[in-house]
Protein backbone atom coordinates (compact mmCIF):
# COMPACT_ATOMS: atom_id res chain seq x y z
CA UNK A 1 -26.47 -56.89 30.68
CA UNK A 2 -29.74 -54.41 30.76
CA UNK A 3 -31.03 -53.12 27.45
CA UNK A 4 -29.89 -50.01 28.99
CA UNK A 5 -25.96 -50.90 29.33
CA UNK A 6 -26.22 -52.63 26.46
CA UNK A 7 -26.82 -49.24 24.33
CA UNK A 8 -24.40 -47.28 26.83
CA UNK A 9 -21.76 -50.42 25.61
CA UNK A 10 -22.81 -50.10 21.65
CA UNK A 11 -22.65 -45.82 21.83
CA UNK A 12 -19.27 -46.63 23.12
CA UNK A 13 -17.88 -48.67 20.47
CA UNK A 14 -19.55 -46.09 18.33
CA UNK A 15 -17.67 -43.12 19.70
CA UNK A 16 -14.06 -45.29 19.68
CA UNK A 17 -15.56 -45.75 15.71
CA UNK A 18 -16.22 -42.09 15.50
CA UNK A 19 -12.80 -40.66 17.27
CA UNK A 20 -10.38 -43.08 14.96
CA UNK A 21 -11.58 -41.65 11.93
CA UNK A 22 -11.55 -38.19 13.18
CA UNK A 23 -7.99 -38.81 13.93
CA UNK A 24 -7.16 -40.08 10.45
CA UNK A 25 -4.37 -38.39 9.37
CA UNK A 26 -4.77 -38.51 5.28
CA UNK A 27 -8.56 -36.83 5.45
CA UNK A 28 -7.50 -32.66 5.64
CA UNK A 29 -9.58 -30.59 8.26
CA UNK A 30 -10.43 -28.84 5.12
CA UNK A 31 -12.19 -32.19 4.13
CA UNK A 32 -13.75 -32.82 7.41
CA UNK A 33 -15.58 -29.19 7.28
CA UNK A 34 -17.10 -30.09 3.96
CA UNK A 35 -18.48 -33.17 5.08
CA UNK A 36 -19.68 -31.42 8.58
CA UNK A 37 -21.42 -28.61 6.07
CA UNK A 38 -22.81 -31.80 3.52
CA UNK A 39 -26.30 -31.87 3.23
CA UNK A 40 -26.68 -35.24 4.70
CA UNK A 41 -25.20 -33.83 8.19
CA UNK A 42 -26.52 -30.35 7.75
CA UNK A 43 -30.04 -31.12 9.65
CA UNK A 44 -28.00 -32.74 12.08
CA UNK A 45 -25.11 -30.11 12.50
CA UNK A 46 -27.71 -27.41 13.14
CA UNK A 47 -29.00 -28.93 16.52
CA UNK A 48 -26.12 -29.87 17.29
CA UNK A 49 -25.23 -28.23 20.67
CA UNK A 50 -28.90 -29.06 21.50
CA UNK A 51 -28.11 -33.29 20.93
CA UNK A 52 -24.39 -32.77 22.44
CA UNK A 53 -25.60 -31.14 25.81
CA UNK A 54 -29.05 -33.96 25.69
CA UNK A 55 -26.08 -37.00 25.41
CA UNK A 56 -24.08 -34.85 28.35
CA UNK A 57 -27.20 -35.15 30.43
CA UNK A 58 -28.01 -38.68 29.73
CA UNK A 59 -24.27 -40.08 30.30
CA UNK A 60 -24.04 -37.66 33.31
CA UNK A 61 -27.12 -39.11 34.67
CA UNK A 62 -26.09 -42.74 33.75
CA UNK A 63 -22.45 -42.38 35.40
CA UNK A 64 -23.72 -41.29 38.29
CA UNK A 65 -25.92 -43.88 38.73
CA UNK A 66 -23.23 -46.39 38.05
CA UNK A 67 -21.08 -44.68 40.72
CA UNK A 68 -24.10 -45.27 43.32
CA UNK A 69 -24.16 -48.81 42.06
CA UNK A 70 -20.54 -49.43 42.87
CA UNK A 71 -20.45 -47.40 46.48
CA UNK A 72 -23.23 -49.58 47.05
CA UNK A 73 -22.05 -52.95 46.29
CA UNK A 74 -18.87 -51.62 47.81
CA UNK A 75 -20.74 -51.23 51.11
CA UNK A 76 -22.42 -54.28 50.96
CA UNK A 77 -19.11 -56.55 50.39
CA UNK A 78 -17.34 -54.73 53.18
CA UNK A 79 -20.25 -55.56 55.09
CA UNK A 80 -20.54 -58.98 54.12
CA UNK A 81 -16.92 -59.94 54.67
CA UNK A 82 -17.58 -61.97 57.17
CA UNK A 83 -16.24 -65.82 56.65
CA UNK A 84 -18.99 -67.21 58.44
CA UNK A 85 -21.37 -65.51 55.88
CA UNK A 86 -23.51 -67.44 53.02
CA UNK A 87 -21.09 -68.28 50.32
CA UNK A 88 -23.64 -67.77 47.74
CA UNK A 89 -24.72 -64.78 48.86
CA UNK A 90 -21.19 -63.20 48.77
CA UNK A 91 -20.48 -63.98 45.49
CA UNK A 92 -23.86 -62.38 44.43
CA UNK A 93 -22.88 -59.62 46.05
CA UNK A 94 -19.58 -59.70 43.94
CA UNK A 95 -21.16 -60.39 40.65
CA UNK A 96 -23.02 -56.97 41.23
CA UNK A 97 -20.37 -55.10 41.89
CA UNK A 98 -17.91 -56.39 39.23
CA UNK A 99 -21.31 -55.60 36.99
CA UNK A 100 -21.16 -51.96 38.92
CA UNK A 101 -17.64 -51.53 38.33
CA UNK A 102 -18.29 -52.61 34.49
CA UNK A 103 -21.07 -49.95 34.01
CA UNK A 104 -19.29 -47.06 35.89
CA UNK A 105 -15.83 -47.95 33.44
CA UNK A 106 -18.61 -48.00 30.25
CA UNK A 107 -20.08 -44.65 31.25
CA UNK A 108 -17.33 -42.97 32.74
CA UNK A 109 -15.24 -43.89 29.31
CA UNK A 110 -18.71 -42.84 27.26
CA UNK A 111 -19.12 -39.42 29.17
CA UNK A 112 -15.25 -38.79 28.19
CA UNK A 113 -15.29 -39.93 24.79
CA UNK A 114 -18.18 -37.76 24.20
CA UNK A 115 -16.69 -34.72 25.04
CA UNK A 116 -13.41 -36.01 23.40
CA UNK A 117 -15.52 -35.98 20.44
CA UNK A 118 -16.92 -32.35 20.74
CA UNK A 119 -13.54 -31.04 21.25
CA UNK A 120 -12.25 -32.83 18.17
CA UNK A 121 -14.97 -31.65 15.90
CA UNK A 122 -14.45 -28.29 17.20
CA UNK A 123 -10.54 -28.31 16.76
CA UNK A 124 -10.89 -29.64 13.17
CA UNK A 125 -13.74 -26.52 12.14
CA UNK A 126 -10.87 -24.12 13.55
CA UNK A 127 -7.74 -25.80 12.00
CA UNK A 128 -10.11 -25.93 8.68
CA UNK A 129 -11.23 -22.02 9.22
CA UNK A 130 -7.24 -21.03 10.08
CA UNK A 131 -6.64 -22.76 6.58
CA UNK A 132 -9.64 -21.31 4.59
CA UNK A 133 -7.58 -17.68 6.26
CA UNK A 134 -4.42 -18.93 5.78
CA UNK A 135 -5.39 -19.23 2.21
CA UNK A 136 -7.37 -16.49 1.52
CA UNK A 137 -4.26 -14.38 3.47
CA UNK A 138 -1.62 -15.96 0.83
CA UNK A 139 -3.78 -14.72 -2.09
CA UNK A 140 -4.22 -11.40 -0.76
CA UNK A 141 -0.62 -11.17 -0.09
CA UNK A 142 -0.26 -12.63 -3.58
CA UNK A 143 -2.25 -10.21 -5.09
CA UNK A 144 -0.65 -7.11 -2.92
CA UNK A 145 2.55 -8.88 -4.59
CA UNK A 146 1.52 -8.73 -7.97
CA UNK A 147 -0.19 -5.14 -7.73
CA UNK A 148 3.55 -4.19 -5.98
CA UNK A 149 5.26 -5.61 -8.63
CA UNK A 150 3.26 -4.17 -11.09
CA UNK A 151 3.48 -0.85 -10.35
CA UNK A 152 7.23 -1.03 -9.62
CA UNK A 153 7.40 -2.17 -13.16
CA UNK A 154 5.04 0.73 -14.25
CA UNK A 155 7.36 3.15 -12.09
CA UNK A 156 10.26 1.77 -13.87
CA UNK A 157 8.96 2.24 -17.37
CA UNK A 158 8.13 5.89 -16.40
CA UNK A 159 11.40 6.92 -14.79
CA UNK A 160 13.31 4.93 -17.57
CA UNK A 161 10.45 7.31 -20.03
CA UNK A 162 11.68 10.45 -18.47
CA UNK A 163 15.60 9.06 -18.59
CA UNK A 164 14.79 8.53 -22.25
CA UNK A 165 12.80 11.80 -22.93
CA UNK A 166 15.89 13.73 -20.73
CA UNK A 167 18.11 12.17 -23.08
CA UNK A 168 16.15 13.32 -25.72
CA UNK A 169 16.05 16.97 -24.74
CA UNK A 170 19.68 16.58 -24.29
CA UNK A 171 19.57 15.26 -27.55
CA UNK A 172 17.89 18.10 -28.98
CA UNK A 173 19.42 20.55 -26.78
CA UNK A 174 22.93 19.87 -28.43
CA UNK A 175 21.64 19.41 -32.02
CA UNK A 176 20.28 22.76 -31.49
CA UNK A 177 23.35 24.18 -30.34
CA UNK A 178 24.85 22.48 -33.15
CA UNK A 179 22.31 23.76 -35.37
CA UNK A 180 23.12 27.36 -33.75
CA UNK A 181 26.89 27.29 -34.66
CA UNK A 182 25.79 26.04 -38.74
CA UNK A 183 23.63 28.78 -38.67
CA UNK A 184 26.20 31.40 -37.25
CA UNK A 185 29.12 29.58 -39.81
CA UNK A 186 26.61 30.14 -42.82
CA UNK A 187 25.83 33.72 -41.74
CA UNK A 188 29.81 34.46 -41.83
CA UNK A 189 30.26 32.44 -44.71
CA UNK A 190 27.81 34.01 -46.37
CA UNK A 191 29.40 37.34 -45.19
CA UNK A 192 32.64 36.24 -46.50
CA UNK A 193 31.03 35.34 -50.11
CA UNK A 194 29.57 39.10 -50.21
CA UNK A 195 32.86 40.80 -49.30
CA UNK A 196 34.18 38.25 -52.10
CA UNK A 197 32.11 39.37 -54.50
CA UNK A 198 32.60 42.54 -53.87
CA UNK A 199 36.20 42.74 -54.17
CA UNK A 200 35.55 40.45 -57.26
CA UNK A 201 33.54 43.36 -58.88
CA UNK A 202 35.82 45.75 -57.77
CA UNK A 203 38.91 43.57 -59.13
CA UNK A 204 36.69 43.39 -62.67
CA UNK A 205 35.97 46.66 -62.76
CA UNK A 206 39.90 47.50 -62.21
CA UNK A 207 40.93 45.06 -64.82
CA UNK A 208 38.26 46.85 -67.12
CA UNK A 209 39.71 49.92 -66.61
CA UNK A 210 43.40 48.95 -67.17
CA UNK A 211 42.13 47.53 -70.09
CA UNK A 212 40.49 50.09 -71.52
CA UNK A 213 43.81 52.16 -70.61
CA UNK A 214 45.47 49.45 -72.30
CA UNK A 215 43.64 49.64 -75.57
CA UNK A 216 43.60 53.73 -75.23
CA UNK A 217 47.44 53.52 -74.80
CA UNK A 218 47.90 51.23 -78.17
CA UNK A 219 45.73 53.24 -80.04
CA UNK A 220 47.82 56.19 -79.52
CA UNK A 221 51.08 54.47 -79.72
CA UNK A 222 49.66 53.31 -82.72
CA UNK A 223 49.11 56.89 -84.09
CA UNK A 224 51.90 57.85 -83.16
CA UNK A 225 53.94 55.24 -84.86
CA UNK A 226 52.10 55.94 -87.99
CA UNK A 227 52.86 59.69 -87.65
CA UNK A 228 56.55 58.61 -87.17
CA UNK A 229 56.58 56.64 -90.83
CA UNK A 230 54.79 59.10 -92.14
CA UNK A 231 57.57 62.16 -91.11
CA UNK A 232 60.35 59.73 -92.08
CA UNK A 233 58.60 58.72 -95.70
CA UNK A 234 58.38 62.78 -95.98
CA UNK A 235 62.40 63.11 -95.01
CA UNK A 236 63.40 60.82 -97.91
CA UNK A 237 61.02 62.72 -100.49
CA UNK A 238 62.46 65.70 -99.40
């Protein structure tokens, strides 16, 4: 094998290499991107369309040499089937086309992997971007949650504040009211004491009266008791 198949051969093994661990299933897409945006691969992840389309070219180029190589030695063998023809010759002719057939399978499976490989590394930067807005989305939607709840929780303290303060002026609406019906009870109350103490004064006044009538009355039946004695003393004299 050619120095030249020979590296077609290795960059093959290295792109089986390359698509296994890309299709490990414990490293997260989320993991992957980091390591695509690590320093060590950032020089090379910045030209990277530039190597990926330079490889295209190059395994393009190489596979369809290889598929001259084969038509060729296909040509030749058809041509050479003759049984009369040199042995030797025949199976050179065979040797370079299993060798043809070889290197069109190696670059043909090299071209593919290659792109295999783009399309991977380009699936895992989107499933790692749709997570990186998947999770940005669920904190948004946690925070719209939280701000939500919050302020249904503030609403609730203020209607449950005006239930409260209604209550209250409910409150004070009946106490007043209350308050109202005291005051009007003391007012007639206080009515009643006055006509009370008028008729008391009136009643004293009366019973002063009667007794000065009283004490006018015994005075004079006094007197006149005396005067009685006194005209009966002057009977028996006489």
């Amino acid at each position: 094998m050619s120095f030249q198949w020979t590296f077609i051969a290795a960059f093959l093994y290295m792109e089986m290499g390359i698509v296994l661990v890309l299709l490990l299933p414990f490293i997260s897409p989320v993991r992957w991107q980091k390591i695509f945006r690590s320093k060590a691969l950032n020089m090379v992840t910045s030209y990277s369309n530039y190597y990926f389309n330079v490889f295209i070219v190059l395994l393009a180029v190489v596979f369809a040499d290889a598929i001259r190589e084969v038509r060729k030695f296909s040509i030749a063998h058809e041509g050479d089937a003759d049984p009369k023809s040199n042995r030797e010759t025949v199976d050179i002719i065979h040797m370079r086309l299993f060798r043809a057939q070889r290197n069109f399978y190696i670059a043909g499976f090299a071209l593919f992997l290659w792109l295999v490989i783009r399309r991977l590394v380009t699936l895992i930067s989107s499933e790692a971007k749709l997570q990186a807005e998947k999770e940005a989305a669920l904190k948004q939607a946690q925070s719209a949650t939280d701000t939500a709840k919050a302020l249904m929780e503030a609403n609730d303290k203020k209607e449950k504040k005006k239930e409260d303060e209604a209550k209250d002026d409910e409150t004070t609406a009946v106490k007043e009211h209350e308050l109202n019906d005291v005051k009007e009870e003391l007012l007639k109350t206080k009515d009643d004491l006055r006509h009370a103490k008028n008729d008391l004064e009136t009643m004293t006044k009366q019973a002063k009266a009667t007794n000065d009538e009283y004490d006018r009355l015994l005075q004079e039946h006094g007197k006149l008791q005396a005067k009685l004695e006194a005209e009966g003393e002057s009977k028996k004299d006489n």
